[in-house]
N, C-alpha and C. Protein backbone atom coordinates (compact mmCIF):
# COMPACT_ATOMS: atom_id res chain seq x y z
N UNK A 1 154.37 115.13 106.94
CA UNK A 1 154.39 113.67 107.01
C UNK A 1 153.23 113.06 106.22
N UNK A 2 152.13 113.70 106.07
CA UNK A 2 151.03 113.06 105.78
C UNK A 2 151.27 113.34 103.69
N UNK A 3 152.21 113.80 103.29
CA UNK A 3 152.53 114.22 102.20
C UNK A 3 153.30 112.69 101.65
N UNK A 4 154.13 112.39 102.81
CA UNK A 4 155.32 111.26 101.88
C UNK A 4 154.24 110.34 102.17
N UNK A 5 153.53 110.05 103.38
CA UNK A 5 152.59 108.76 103.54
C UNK A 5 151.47 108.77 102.23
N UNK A 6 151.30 110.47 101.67
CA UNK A 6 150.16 110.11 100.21
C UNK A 6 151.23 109.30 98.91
N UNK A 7 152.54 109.61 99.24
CA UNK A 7 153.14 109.28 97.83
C UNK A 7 153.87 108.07 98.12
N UNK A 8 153.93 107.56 99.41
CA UNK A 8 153.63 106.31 99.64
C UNK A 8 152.97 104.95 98.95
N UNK A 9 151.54 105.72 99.14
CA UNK A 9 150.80 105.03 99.38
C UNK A 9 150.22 104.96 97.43
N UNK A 10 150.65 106.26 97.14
CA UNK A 10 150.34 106.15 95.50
C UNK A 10 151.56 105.34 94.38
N UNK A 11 152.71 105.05 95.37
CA UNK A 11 153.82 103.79 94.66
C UNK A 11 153.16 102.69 94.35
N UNK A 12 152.74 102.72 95.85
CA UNK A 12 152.01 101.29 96.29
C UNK A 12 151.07 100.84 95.24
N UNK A 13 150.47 101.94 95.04
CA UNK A 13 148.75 101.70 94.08
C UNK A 13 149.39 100.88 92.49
N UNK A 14 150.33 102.15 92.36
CA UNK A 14 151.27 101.89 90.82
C UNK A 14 151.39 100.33 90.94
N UNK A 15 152.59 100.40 91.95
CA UNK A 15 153.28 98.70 92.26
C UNK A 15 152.18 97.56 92.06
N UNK A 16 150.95 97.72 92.88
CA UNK A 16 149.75 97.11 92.93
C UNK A 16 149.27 96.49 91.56
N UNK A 17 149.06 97.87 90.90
CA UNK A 17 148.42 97.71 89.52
C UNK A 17 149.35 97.22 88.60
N UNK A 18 150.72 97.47 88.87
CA UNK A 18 151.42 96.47 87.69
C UNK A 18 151.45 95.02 87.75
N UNK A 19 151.58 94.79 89.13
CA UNK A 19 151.64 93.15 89.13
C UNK A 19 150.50 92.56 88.91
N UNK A 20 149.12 93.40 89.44
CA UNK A 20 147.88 92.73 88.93
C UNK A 20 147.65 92.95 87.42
N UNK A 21 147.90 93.48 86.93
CA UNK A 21 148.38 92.97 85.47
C UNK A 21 148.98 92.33 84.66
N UNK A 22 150.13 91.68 85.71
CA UNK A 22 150.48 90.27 84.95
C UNK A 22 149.92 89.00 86.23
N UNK A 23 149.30 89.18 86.75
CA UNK A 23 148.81 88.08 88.13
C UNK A 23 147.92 86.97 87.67
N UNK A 24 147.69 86.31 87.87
CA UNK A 24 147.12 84.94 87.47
C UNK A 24 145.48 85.65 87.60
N UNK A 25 145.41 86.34 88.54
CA UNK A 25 143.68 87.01 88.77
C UNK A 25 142.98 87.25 87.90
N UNK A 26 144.15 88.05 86.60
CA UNK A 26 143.67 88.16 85.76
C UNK A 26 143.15 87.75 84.67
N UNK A 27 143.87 86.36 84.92
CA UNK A 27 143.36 85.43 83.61
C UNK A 27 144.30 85.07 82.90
N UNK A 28 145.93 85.51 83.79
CA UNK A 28 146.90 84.99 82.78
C UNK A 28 147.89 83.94 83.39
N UNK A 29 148.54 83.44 82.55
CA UNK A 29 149.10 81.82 83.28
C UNK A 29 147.95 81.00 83.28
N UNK A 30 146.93 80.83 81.89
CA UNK A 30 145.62 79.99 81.72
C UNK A 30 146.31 79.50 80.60
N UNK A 31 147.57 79.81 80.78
CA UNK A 31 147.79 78.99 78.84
C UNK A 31 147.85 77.09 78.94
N UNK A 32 147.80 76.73 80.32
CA UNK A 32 147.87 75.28 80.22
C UNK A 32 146.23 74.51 79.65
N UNK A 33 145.38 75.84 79.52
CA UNK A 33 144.10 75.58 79.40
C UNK A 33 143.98 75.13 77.89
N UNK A 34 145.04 76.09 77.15
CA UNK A 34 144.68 75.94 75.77
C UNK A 34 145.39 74.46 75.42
N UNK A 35 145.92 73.42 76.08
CA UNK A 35 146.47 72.01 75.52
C UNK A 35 145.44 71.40 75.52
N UNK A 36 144.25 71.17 76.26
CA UNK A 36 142.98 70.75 76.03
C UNK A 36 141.98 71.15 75.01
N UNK A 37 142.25 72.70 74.76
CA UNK A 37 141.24 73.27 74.14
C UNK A 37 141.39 73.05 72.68
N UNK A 38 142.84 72.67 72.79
CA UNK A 38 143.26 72.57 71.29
C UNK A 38 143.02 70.69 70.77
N UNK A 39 143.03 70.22 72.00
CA UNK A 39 142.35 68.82 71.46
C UNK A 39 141.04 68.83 71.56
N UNK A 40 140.20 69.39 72.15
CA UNK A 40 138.83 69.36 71.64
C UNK A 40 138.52 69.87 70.15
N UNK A 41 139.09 70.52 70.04
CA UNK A 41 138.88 71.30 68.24
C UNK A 41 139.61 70.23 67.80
N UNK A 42 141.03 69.71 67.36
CA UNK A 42 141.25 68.37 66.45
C UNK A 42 140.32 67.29 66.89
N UNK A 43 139.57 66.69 68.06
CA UNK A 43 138.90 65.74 67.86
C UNK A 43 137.83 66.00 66.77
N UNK A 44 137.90 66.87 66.73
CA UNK A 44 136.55 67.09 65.86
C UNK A 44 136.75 67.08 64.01
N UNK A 45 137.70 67.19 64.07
CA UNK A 45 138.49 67.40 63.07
C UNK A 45 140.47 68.02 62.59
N UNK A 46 140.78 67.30 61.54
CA UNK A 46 142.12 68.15 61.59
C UNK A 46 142.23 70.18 61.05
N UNK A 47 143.06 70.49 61.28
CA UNK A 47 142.70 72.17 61.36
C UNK A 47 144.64 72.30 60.89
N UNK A 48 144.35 73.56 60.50
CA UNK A 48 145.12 74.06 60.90
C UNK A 48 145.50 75.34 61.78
N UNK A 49 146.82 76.31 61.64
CA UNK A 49 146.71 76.70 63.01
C UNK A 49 145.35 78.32 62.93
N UNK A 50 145.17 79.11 61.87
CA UNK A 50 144.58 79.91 61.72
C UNK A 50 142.94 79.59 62.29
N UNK A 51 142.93 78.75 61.44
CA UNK A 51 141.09 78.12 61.66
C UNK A 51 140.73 77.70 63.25
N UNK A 52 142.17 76.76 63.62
CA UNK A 52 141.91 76.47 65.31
C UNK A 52 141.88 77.77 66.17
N UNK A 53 142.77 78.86 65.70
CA UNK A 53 142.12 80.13 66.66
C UNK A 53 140.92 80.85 66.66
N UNK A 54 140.40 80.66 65.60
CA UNK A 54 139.13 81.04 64.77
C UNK A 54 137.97 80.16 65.65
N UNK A 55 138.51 78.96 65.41
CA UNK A 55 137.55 78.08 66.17
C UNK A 55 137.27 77.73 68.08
N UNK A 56 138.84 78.24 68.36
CA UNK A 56 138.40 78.59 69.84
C UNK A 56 138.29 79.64 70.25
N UNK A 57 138.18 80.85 69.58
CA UNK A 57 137.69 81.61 70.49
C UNK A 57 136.29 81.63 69.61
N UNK A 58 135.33 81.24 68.90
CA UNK A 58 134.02 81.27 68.67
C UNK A 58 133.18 80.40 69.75
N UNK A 59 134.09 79.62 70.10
CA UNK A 59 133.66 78.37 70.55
C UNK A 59 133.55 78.90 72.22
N UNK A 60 134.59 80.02 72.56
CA UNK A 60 134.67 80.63 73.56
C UNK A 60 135.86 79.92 75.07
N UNK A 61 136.17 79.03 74.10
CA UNK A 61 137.19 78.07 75.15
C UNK A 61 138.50 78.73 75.21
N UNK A 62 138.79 80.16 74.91
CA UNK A 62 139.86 81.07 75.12
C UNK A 62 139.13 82.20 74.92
N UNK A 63 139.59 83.39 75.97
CA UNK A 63 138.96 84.63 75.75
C UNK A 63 139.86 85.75 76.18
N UNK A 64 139.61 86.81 76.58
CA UNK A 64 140.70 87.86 75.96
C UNK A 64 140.84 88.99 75.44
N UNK A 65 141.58 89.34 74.60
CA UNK A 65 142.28 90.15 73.69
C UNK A 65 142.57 89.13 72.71
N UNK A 66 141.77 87.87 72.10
CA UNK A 66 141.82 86.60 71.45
C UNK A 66 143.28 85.89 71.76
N UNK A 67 143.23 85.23 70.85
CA UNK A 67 144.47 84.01 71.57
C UNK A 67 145.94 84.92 70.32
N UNK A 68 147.12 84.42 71.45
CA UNK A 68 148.14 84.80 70.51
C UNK A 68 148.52 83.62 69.63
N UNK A 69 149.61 83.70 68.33
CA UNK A 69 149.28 83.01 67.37
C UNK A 69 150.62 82.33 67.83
N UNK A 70 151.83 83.08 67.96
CA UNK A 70 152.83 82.68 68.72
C UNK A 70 152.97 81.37 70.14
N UNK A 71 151.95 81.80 70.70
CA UNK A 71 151.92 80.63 71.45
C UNK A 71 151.35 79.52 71.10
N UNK A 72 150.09 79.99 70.29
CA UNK A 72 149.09 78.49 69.60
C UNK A 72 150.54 77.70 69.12
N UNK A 73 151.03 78.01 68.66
CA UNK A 73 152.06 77.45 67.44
C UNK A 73 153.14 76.87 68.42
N UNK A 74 153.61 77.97 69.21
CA UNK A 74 154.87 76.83 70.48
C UNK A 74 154.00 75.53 70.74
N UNK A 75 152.65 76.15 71.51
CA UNK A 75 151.86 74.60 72.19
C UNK A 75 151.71 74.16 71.21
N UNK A 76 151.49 73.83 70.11
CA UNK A 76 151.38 72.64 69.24
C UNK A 76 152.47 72.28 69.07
N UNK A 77 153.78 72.87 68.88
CA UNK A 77 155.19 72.41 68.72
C UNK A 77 155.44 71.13 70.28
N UNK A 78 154.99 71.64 71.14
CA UNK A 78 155.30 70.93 72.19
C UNK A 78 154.03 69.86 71.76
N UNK A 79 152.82 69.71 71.45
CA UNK A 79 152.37 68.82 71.74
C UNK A 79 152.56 67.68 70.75
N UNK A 80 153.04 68.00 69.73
CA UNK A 80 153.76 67.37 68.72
C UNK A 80 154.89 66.34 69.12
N UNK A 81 155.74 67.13 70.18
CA UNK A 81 157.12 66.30 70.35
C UNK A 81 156.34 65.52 71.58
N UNK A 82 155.35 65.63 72.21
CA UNK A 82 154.60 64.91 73.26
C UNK A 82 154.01 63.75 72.72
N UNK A 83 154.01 63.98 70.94
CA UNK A 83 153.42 62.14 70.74
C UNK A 83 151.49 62.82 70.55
N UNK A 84 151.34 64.01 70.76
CA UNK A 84 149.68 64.55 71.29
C UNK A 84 149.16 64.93 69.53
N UNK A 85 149.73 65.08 68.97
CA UNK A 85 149.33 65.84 67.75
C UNK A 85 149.95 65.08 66.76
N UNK A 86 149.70 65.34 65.42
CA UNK A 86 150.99 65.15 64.02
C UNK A 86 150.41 66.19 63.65
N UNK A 87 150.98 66.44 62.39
CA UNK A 87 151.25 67.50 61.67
C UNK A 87 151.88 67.24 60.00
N UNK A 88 151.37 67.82 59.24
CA UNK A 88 151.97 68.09 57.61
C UNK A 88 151.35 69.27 56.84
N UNK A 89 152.13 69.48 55.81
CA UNK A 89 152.32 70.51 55.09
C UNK A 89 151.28 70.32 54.21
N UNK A 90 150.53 71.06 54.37
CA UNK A 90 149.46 71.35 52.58
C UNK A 90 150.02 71.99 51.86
N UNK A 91 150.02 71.67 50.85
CA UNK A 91 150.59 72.63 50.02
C UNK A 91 149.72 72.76 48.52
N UNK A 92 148.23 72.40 48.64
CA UNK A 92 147.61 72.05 47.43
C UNK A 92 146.30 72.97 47.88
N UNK A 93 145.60 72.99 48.91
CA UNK A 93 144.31 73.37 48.83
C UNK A 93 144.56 75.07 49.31
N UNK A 94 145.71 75.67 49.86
CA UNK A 94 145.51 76.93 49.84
C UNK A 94 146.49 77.67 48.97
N UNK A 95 146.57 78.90 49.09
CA UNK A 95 147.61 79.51 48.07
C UNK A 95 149.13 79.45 48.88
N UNK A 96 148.96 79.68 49.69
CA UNK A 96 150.49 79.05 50.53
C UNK A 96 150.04 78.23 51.34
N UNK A 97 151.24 77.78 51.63
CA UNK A 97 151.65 75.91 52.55
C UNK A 97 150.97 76.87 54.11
N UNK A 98 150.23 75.36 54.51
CA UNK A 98 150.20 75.70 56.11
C UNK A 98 150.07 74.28 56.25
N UNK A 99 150.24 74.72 57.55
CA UNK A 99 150.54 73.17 58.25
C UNK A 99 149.41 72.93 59.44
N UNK A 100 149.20 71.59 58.74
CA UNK A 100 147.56 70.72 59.53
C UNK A 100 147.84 69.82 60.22
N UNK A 101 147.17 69.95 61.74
CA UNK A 101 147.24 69.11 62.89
C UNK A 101 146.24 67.95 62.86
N UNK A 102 146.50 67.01 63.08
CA UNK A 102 145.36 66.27 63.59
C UNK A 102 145.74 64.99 64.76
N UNK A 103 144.80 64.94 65.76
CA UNK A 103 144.49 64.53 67.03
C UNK A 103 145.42 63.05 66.88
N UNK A 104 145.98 62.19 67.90
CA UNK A 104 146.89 61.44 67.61
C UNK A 104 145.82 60.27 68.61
N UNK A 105 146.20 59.02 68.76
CA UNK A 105 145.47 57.99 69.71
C UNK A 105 145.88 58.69 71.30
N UNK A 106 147.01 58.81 70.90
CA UNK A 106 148.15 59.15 72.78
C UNK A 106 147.26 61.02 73.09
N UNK A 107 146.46 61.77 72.31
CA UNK A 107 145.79 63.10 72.18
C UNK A 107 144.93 62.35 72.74
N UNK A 108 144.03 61.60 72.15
CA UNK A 108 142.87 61.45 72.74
C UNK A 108 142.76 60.60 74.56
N UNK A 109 143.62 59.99 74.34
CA UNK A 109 143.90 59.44 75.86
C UNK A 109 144.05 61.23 76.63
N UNK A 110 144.93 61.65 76.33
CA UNK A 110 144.76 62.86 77.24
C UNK A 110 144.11 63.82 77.36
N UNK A 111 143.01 63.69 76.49
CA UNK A 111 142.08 64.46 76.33
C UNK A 111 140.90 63.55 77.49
N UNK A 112 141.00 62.91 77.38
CA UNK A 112 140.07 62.09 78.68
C UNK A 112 140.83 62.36 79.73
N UNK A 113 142.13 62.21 80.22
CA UNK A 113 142.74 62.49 81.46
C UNK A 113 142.23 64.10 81.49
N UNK A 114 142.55 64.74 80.47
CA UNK A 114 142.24 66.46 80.73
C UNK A 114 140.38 66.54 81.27
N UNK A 115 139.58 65.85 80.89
CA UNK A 115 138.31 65.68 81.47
C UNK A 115 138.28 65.36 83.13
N UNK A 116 138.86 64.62 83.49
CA UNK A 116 138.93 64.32 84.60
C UNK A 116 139.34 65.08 85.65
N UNK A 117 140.44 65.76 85.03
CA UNK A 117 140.97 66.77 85.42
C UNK A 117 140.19 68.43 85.75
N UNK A 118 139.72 68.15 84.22
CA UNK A 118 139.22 69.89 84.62
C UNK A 118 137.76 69.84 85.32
N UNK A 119 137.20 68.22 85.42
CA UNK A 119 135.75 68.56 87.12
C UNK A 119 136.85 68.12 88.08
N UNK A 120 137.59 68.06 88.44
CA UNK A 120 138.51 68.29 89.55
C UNK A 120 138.72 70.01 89.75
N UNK A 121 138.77 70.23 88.40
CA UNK A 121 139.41 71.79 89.06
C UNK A 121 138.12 72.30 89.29
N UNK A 122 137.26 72.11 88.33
CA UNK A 122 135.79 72.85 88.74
C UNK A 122 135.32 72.80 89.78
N UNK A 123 135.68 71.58 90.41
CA UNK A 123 135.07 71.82 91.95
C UNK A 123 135.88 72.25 92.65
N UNK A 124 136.57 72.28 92.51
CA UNK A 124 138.02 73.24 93.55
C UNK A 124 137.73 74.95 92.90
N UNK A 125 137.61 75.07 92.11
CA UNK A 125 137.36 76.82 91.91
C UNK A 125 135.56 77.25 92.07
N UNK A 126 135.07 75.81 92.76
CA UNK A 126 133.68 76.54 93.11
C UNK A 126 133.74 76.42 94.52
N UNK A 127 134.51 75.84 94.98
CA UNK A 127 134.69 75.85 96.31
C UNK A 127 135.35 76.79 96.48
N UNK A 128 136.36 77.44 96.05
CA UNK A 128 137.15 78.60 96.16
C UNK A 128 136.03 79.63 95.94
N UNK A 129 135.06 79.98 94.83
CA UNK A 129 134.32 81.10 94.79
C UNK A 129 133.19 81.19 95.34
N UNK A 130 132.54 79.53 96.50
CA UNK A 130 131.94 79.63 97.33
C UNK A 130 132.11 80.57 98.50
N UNK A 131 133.73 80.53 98.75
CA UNK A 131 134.45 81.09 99.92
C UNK A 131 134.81 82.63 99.59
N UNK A 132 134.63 83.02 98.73
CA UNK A 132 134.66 84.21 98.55
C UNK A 132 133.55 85.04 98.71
N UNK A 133 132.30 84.69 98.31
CA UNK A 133 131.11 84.68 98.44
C UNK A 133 130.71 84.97 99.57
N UNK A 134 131.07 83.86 100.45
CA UNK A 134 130.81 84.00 102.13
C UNK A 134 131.41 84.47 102.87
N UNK A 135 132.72 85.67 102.39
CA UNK A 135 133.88 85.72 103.16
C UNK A 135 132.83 86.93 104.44
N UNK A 136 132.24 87.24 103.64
CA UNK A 136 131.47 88.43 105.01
C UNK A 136 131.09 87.76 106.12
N UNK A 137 130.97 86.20 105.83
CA UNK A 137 129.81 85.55 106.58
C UNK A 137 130.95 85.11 107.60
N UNK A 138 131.86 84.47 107.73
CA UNK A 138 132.56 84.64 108.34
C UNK A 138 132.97 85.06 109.89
């Protein structure tokens, strides 16, 4: 008995470790982080999409295994049809066409709502890692 309860208990570990590998614990399902992160880099200037990954993860406002390029590119597609971004084709200053974002009036409004927002969350995830902290205390 104490044989099926070890191989039990070593499913379990497996089962464990796969889902905490896709689990939010880990740091994933943060992609709503990068719609902000990506208007702090166009306020600053227009970019396009290579340089803006370049520029957030130096900047450290995405971290990782660096950012995927696939998604940078959906979230700007969405923030585009959101009115948050524009967008056009260069086709003069590099050797192939890429396409340059820059920050819209209706971006920068939500880039202030996203401020407001993220010391809301900050104090809610320091209150959360207060409580973790103290869970002994308890």
């Amino acid at each position: 008995m104490i044989l099926t309860e070890q191989i039990h208990a070593e499913k379990g570990r497996h089962f464990m470790d796969a889902c905490l590998e896709k689990c939010a614990c880990r740091g994933s399902y943060l992609d709503k982080f990068l719609q902000p992160a990506i208007l702090v880099v166009l306020q600053r200037g227009s970019s396009h999409g290579f340089q803006m990954i370049s520029d957030l993860e130096k900047s450290g406002m995405v971290s990782g295994n660096g950012l995927d390029p696939a998604g940078l590119y959906r979230t700007l597609k969405r923030m585009e049809t959101a009115g948050l971004v524009t967008s056009y084709w260069d086709t003069e200053s590099a050797s192939k066409p890429r396409r340059v974002y820059s920050i819209t009036d209706e971006g920068r409004h939500c880039l202030s709502a996203w401020e407001k927002t993220l010391l809301e969350y900050r104090s809610n995830i320091d209150a959360i890692l207060r409580g973790i902290f103290s869970a002994g205390e308890l």
